[in-house]
N, C-alpha and C. Protein backbone atom coordinates (compact mmCIF):
# COMPACT_ATOMS: atom_id res chain seq x y z
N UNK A 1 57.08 70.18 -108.69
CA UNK A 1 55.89 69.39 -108.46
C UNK A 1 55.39 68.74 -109.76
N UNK A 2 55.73 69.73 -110.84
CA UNK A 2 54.81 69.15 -112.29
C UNK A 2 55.90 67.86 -112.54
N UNK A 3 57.17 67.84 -112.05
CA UNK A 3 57.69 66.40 -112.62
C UNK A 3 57.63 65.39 -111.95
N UNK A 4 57.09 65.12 -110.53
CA UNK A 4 56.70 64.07 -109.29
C UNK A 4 56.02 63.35 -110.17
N UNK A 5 56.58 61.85 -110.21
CA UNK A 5 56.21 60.75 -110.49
C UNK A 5 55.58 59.93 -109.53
N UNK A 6 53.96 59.39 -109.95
CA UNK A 6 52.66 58.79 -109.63
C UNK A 6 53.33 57.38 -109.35
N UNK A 7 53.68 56.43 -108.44
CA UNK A 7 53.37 55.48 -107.81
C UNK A 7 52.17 54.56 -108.44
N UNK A 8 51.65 54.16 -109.42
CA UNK A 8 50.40 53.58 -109.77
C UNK A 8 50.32 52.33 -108.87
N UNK A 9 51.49 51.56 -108.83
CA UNK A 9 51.18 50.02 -108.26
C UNK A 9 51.06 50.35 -106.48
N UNK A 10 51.61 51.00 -106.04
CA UNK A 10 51.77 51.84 -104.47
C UNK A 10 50.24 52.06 -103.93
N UNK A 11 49.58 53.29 -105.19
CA UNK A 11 48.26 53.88 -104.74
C UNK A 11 47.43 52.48 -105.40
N UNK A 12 47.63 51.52 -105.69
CA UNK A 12 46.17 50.33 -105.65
C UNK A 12 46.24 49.52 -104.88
N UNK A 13 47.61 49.24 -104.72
CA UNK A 13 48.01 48.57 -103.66
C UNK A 13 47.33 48.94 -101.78
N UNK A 14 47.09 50.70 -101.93
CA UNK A 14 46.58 51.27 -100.87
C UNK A 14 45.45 51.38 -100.83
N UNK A 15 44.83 51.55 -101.76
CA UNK A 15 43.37 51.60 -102.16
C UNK A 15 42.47 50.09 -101.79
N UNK A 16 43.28 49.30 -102.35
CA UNK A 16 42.60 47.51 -102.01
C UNK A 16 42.91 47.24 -100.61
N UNK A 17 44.01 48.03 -100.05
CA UNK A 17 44.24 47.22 -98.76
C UNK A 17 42.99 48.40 -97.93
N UNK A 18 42.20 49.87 -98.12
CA UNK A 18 41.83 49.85 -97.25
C UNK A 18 40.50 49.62 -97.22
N UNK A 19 40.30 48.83 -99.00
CA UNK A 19 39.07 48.41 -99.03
C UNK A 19 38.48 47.26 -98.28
N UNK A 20 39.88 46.60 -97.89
CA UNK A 20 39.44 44.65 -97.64
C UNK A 20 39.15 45.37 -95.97
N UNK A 21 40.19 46.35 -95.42
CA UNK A 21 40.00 46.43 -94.07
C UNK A 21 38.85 47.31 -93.83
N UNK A 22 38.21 47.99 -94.01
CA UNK A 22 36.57 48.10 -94.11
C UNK A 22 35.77 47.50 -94.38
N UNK A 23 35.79 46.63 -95.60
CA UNK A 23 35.45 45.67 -95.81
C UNK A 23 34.68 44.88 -94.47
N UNK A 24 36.40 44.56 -93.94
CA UNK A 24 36.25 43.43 -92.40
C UNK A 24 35.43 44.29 -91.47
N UNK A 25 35.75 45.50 -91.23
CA UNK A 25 35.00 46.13 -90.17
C UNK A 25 33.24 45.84 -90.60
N UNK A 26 33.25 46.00 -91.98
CA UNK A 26 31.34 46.48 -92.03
C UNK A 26 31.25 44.81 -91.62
N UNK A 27 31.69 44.30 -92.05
CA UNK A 27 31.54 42.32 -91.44
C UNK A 27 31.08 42.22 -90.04
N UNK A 28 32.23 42.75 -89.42
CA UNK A 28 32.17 42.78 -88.04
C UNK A 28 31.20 43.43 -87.08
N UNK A 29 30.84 44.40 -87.71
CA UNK A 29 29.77 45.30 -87.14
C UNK A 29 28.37 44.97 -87.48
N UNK A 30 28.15 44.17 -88.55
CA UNK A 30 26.81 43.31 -89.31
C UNK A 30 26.25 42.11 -88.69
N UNK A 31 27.27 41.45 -88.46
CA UNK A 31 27.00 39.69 -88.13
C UNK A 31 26.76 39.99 -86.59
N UNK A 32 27.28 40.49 -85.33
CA UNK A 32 26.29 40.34 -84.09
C UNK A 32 25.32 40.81 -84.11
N UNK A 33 25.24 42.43 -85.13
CA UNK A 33 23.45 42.61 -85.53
C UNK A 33 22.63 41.68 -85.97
N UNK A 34 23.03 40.99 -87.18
CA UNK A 34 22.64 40.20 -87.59
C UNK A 34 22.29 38.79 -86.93
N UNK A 35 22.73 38.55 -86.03
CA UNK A 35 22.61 37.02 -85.01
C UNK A 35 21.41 37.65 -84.00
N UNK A 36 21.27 39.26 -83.92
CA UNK A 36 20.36 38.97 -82.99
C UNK A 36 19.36 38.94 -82.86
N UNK A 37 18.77 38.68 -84.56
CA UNK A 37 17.94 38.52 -85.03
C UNK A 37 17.28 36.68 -84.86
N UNK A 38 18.20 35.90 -84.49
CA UNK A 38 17.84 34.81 -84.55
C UNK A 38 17.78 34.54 -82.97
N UNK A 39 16.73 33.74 -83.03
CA UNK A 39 16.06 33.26 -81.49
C UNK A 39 16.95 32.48 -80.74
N UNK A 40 17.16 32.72 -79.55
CA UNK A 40 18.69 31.95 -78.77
C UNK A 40 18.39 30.52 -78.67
N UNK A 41 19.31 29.92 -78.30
CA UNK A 41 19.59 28.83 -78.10
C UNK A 41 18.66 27.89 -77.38
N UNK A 42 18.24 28.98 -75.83
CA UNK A 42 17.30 28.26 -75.25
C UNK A 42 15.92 28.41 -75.66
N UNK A 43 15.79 29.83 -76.78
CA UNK A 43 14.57 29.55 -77.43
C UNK A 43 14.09 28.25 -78.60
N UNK A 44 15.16 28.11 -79.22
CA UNK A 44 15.51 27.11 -79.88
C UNK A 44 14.95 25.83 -79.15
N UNK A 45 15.63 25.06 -78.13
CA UNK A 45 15.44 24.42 -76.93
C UNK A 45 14.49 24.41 -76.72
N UNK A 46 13.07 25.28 -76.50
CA UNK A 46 12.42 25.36 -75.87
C UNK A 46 11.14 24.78 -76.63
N UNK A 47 11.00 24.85 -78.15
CA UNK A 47 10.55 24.51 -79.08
C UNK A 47 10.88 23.64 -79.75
N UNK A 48 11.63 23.10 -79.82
CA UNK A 48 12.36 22.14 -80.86
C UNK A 48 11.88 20.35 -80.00
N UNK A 49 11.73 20.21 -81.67
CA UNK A 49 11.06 18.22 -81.28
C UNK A 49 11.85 17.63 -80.29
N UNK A 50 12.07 16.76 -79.28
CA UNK A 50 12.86 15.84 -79.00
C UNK A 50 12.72 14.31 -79.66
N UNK A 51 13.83 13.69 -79.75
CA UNK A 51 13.97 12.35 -80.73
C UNK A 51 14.16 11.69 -79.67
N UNK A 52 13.50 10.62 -79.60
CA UNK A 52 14.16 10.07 -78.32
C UNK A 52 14.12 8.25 -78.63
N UNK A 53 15.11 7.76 -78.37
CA UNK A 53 15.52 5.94 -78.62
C UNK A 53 13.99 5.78 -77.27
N UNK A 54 13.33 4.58 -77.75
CA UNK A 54 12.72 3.81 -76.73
C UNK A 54 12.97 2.37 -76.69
N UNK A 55 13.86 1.91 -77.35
CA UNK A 55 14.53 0.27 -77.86
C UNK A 55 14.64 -0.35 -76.33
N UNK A 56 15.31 0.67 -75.28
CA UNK A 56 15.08 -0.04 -74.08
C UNK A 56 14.54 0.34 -73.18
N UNK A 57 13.14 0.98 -73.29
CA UNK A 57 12.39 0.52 -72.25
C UNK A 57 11.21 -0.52 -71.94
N UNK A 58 11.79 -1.22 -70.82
CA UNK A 58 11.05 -2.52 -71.00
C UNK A 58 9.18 -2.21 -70.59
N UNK A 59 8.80 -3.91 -70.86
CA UNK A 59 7.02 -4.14 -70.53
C UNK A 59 7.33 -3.77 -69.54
N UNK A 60 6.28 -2.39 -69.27
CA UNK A 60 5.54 -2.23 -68.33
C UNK A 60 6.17 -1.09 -67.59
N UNK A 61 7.68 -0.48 -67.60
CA UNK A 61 8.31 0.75 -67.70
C UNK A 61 8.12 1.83 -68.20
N UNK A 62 8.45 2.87 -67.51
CA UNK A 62 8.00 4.48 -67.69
C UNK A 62 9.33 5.39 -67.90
N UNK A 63 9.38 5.55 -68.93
CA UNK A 63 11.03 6.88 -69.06
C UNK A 63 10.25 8.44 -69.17
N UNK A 64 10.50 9.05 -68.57
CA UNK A 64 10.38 10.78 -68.29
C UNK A 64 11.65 11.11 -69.46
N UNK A 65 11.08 12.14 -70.51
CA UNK A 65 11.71 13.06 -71.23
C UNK A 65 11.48 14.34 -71.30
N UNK A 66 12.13 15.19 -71.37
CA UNK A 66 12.26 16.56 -71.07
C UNK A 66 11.85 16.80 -72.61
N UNK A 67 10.44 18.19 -72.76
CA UNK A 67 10.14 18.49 -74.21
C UNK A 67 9.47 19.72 -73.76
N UNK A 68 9.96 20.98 -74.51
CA UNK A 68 9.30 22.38 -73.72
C UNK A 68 8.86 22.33 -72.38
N UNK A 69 10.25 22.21 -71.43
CA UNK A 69 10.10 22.25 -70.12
C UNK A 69 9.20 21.40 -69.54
N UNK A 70 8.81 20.81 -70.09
CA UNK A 70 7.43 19.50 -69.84
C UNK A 70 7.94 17.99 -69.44
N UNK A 71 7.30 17.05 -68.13
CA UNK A 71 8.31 16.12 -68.20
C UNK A 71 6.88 14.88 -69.39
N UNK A 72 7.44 14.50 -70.03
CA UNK A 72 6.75 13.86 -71.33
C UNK A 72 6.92 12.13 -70.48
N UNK A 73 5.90 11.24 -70.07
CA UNK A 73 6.08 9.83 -70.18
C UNK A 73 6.12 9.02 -71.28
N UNK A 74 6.96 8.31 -71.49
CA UNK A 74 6.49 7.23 -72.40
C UNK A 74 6.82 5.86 -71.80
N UNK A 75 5.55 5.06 -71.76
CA UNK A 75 5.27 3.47 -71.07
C UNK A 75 5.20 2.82 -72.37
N UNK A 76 5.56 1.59 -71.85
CA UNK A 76 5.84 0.51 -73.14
C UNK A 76 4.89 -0.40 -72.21
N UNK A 77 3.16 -0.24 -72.40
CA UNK A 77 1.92 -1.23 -71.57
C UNK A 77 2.04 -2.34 -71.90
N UNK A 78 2.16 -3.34 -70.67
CA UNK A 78 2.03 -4.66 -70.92
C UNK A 78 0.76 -4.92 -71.45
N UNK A 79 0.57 -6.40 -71.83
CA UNK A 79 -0.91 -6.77 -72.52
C UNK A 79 -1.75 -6.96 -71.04
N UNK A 80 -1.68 -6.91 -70.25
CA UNK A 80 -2.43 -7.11 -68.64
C UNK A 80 -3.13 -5.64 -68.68
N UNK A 81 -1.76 -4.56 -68.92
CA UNK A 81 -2.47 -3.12 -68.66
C UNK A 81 -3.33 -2.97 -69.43
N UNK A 82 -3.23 -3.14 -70.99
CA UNK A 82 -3.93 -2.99 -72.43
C UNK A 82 -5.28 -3.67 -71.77
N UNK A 83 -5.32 -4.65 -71.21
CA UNK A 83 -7.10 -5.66 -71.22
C UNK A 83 -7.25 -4.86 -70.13
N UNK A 84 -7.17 -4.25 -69.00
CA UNK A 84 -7.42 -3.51 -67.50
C UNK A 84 -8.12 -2.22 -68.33
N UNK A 85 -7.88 -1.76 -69.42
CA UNK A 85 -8.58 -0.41 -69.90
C UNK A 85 -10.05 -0.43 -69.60
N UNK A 86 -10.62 -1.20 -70.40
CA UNK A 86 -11.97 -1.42 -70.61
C UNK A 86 -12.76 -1.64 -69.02
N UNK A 87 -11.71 -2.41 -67.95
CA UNK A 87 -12.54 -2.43 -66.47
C UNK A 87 -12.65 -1.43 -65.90
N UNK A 88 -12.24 -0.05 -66.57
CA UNK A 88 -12.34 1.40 -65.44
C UNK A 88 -13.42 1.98 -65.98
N UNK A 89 -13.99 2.10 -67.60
CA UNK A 89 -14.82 3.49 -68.52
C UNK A 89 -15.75 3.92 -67.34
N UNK A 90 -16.01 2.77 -66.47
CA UNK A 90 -17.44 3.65 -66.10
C UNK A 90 -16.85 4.41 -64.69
N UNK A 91 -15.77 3.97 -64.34
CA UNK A 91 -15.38 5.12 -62.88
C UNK A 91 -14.70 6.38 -63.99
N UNK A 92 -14.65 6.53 -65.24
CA UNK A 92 -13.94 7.62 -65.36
C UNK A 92 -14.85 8.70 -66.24
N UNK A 93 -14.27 10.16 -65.90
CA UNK A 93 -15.38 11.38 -66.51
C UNK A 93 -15.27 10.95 -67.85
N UNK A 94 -13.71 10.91 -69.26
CA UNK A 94 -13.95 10.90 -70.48
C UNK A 94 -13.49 9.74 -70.78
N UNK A 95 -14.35 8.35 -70.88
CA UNK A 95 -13.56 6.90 -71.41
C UNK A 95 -13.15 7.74 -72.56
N UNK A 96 -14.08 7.73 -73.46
CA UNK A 96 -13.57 7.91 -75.11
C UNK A 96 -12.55 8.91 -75.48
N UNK A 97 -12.53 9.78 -74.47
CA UNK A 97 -11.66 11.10 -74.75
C UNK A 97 -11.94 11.88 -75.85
N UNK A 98 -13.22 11.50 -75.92
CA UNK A 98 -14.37 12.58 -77.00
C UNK A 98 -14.12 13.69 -76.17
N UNK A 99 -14.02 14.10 -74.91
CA UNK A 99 -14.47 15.63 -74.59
C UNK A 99 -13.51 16.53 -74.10
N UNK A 100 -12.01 15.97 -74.39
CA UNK A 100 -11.11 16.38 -74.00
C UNK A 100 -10.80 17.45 -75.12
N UNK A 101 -10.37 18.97 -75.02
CA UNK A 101 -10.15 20.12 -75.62
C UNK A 101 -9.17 19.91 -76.72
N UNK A 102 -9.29 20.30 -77.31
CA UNK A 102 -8.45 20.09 -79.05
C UNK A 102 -6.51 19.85 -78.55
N UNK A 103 -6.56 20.96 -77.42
CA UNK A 103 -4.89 20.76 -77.16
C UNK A 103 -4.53 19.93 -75.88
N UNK A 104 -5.24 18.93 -75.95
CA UNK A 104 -5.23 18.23 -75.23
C UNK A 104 -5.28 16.64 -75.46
N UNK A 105 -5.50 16.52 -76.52
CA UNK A 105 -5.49 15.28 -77.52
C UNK A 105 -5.03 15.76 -79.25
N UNK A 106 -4.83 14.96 -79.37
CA UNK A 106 -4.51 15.04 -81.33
C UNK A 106 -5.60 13.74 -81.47
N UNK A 107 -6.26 14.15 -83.12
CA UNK A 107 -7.25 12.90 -83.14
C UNK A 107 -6.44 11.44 -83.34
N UNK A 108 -5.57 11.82 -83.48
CA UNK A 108 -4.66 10.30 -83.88
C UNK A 108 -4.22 9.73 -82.62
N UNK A 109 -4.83 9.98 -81.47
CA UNK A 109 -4.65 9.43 -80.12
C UNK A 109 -6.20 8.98 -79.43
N UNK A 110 -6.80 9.62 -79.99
CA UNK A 110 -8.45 9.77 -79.96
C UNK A 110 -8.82 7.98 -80.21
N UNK A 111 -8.61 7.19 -78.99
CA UNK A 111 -8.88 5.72 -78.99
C UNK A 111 -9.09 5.62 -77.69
N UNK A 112 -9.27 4.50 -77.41
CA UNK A 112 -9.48 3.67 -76.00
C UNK A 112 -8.18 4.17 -75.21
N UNK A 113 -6.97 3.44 -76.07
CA UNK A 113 -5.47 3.48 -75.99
C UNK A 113 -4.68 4.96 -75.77
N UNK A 114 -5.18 5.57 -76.46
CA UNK A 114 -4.60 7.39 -76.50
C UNK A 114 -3.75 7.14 -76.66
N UNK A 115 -2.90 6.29 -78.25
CA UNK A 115 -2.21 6.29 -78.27
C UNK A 115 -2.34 5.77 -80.42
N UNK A 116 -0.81 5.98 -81.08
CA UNK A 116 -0.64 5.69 -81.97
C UNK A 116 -0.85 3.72 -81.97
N UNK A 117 0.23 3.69 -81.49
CA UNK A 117 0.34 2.01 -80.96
C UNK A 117 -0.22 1.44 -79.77
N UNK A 118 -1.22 0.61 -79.65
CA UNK A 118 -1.34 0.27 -78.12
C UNK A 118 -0.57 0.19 -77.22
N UNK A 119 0.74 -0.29 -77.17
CA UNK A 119 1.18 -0.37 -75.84
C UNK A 119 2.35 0.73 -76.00
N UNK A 120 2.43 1.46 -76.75
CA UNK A 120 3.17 3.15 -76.24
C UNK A 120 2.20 4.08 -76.23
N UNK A 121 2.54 4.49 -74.68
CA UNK A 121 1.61 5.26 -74.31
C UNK A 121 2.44 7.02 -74.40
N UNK A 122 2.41 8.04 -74.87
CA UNK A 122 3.40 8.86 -74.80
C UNK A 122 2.06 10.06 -74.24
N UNK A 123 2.38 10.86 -72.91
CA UNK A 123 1.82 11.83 -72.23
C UNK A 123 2.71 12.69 -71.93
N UNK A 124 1.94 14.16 -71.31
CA UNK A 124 2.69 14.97 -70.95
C UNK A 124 1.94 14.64 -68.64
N UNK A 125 3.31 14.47 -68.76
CA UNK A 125 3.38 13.70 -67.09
C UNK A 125 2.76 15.45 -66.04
N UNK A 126 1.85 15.85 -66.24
CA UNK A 126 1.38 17.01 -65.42
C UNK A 126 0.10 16.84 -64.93
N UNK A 127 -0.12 16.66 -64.02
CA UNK A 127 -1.28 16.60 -63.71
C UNK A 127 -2.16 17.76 -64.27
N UNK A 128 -3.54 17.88 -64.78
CA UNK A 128 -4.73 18.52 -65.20
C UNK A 128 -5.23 19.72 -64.26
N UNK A 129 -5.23 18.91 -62.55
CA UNK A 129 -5.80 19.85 -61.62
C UNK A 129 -4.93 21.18 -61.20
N UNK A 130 -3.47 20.89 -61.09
CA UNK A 130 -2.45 22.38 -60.65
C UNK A 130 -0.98 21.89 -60.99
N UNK A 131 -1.20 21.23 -61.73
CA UNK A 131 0.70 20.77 -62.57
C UNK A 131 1.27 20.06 -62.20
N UNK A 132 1.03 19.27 -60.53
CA UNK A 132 1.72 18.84 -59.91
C UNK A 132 2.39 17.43 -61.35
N UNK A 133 3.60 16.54 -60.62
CA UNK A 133 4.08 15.28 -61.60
C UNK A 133 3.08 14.10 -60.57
N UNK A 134 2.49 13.77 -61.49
CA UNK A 134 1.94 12.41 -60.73
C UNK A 134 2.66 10.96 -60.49
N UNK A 135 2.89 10.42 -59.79
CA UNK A 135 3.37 9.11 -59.04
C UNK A 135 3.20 8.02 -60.49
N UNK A 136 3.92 7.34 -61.13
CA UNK A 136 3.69 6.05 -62.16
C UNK A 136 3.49 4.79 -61.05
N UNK A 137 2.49 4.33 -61.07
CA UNK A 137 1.66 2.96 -60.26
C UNK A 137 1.55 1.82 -61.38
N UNK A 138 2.02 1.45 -61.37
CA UNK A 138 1.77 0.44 -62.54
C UNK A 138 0.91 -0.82 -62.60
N UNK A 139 1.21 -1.50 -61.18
CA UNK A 139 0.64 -2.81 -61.00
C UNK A 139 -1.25 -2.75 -60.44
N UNK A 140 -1.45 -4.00 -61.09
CA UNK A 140 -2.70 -4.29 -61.24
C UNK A 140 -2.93 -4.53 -59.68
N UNK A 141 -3.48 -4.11 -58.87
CA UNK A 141 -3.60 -4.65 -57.51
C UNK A 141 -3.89 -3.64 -56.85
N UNK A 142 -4.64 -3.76 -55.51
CA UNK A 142 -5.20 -2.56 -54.80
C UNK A 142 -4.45 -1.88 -53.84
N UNK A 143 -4.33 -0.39 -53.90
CA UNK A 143 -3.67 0.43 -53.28
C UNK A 143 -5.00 1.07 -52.46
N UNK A 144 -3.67 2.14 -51.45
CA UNK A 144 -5.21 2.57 -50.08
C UNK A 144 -5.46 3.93 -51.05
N UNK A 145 -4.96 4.14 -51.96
CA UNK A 145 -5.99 5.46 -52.42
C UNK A 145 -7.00 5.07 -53.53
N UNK A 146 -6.80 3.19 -53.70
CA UNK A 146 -8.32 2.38 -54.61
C UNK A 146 -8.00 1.04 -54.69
N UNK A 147 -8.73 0.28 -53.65
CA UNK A 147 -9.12 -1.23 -53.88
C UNK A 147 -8.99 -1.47 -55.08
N UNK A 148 -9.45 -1.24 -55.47
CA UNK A 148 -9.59 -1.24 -57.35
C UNK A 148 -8.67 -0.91 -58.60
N UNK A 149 -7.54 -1.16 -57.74
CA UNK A 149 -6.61 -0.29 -58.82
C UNK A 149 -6.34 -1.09 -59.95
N UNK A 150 -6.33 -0.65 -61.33
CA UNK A 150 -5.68 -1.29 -62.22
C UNK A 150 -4.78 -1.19 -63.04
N UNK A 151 -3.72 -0.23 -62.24
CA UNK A 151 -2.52 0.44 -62.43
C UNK A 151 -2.98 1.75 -63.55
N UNK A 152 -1.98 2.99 -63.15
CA UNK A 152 -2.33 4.00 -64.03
C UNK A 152 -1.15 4.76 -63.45
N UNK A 153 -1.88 6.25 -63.00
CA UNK A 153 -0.84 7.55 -62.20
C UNK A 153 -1.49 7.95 -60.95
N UNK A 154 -0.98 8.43 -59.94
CA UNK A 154 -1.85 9.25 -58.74
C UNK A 154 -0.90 10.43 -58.46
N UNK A 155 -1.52 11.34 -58.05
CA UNK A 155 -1.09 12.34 -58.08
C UNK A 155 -0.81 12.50 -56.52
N UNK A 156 0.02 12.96 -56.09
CA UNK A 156 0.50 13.00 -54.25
C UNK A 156 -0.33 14.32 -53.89
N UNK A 157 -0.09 15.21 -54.70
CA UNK A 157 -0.42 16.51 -54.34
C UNK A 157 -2.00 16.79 -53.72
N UNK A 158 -2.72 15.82 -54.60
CA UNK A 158 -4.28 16.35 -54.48
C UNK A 158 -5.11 15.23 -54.55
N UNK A 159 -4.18 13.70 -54.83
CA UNK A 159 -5.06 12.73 -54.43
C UNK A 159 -6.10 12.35 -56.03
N UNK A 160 -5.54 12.97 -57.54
CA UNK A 160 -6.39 12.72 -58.56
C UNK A 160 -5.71 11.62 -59.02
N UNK A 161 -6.41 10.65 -59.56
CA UNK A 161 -5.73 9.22 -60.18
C UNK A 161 -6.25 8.83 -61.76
N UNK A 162 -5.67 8.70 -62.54
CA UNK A 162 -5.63 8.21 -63.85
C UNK A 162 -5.52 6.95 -64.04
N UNK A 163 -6.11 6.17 -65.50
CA UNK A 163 -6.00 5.06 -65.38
C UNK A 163 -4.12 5.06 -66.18
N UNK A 164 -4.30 3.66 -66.84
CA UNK A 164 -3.13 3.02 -67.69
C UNK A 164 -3.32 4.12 -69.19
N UNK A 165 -3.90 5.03 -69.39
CA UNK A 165 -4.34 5.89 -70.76
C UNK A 165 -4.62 7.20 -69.97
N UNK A 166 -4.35 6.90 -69.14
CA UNK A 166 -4.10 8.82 -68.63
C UNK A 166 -5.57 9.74 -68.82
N UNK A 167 -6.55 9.12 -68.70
CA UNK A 167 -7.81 8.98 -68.31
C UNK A 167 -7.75 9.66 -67.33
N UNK A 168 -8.73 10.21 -66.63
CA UNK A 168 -9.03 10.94 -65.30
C UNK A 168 -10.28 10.36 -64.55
N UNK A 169 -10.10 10.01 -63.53
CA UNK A 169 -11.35 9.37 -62.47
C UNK A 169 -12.35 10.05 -62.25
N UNK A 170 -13.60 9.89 -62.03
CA UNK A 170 -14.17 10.62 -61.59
C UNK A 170 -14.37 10.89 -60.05
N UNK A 171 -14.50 12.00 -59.46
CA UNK A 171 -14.52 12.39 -58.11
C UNK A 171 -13.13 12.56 -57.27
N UNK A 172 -11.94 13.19 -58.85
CA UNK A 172 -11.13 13.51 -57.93
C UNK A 172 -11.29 15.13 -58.57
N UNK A 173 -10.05 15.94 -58.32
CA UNK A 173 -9.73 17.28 -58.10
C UNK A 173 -9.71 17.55 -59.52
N UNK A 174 -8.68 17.02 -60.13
CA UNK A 174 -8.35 16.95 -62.00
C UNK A 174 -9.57 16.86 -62.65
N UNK A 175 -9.28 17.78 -63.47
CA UNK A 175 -10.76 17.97 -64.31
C UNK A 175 -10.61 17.01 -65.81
N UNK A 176 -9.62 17.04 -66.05
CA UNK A 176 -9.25 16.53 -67.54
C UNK A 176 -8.48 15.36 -67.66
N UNK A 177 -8.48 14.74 -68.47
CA UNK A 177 -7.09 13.61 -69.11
C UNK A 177 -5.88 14.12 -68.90
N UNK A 178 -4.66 13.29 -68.94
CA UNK A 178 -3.74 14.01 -69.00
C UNK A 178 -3.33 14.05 -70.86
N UNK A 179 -2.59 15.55 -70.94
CA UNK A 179 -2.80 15.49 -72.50
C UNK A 179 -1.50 14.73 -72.64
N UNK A 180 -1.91 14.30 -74.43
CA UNK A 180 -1.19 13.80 -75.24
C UNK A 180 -0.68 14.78 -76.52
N UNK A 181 0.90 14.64 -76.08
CA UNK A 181 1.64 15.86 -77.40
C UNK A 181 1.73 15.38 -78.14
N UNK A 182 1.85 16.05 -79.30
CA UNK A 182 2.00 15.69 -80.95
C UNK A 182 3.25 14.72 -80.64
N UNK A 183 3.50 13.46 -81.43
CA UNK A 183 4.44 12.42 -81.61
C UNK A 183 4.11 12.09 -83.14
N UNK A 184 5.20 11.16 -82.97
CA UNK A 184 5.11 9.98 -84.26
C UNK A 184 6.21 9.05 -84.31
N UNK A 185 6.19 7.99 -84.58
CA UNK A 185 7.57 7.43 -84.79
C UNK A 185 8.15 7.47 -85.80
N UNK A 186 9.04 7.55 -85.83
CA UNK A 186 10.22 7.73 -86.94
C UNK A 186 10.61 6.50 -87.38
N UNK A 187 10.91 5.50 -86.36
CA UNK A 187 11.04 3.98 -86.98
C UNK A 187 10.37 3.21 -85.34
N UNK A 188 10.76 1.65 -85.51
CA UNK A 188 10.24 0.80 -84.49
C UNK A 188 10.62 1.26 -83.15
N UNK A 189 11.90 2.31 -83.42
CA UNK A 189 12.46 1.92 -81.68
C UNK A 189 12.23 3.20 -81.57
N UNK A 190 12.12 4.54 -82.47
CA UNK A 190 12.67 6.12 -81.86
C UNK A 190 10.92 7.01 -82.17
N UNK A 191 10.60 7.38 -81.46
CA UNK A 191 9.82 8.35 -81.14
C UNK A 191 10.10 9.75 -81.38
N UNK A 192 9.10 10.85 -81.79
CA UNK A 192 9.66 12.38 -81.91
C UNK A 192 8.92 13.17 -81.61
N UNK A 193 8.68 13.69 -80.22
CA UNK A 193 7.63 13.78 -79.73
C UNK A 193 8.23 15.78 -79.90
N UNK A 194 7.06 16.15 -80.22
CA UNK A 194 6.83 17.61 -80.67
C UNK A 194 6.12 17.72 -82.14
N UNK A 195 6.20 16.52 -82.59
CA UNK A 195 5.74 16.43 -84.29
C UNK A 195 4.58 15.30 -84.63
N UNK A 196 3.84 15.85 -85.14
CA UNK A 196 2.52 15.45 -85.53
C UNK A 196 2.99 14.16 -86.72
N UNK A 197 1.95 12.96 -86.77
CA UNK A 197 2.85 11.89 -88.05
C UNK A 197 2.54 12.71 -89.35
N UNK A 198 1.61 13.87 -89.47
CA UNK A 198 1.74 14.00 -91.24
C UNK A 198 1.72 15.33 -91.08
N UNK A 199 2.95 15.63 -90.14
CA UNK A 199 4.12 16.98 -90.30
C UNK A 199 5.24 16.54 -90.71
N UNK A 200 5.22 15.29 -90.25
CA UNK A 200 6.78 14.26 -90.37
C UNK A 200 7.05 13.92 -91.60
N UNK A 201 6.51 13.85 -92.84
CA UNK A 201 6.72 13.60 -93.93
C UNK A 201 7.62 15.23 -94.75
């Protein structure tokens, strides 16, 4: 036994190989711990801004976008809808949208318009009174749920109607405006609605 000759290059050779393969195991056993620490995919999803092109939607058109399960409008108001604002303030509970609840407006919507730009109008499409999606009416002309219409939203469910600014009538079911989510534009044509304009910087 005292003359058995030591292998040196053999035993490092064994030593490194069963370091790398533990090594891999503690890897392996770390990183799905480690991932499940991060919020899934559809949490991700569920929170996260949407960017959305508006280059083509035309005067006077309404595109529905999906943003925290929410269906989000954005109208591109003709100048007919824009001058029709001012003929509703007195049928509606908040012209100014002074009294609408903090999460329910951002002050940078806090206009006639409820909006950054006058004729993009960007809402969350839910009705105020029980969630229902309200009907997009657009045209200036009288319908049987108002002689008077000067295009806006009506709601099927309960009969509440908004103007062209998502305003709320008075003497229907809906208590509130419909709100407006944090946006901003990013450039002329793309919108990013989940983000406030001076988060965006």
């Amino acid at each position: 036994m005292a003359n058995e000759v030591v292998d040196h290059g053999r035993r490092r050779f064994l030593t490194a190989t069963t370091a790398v393969v533990g090594g891999a195991g503690v890897v392996a056993a770390v990183v799905p711990f480690i991932k499940t620490w991060e919020p899934s995919a559809r949490a991700k999803a569920a929170g996260a801004p949407v960017t959305v092109d508006i280059s083509k939607i035309e005067e006077g058109q309404k595109v529905t976008f999906p943003w925290r399960s929410k269906p989000v409008f954005v109208v591109n108001r003709t100048k007919a809808q824009l001058a029709s604002l001012p003929m509703v303030d007195s049928r509606l509970v908040d012209p100014k949208s002074d009294g609408s609840s903090a999460g329910q407006q951002p002050k940078y919507a806090q206009n006639e318009a409820r909006s950054i730009k006058p004729e993009w109008l960007v809402i969350v499409g839910l009705c105020t009174h029980l969630g229902c999606v309200p009907d997009f009416v657009p045209e200036i002309k009288p319908e049987p749920f108002d002689p008077e219409w000067k295009g806006g939203f009506y709601c099927p469910c309960h009969k509440s109607r908004y103007d062209m600014a998502g305003r709320v009538f008075s003497g229907v079911p809906a208590p509130r405006n419909l709100e407006v989510p944090p946006y901003h534009f990013v450039n002329d044509t793309t919108i990013q609605i989940g983000v406030d304009p001076k988060e965006a910087g």
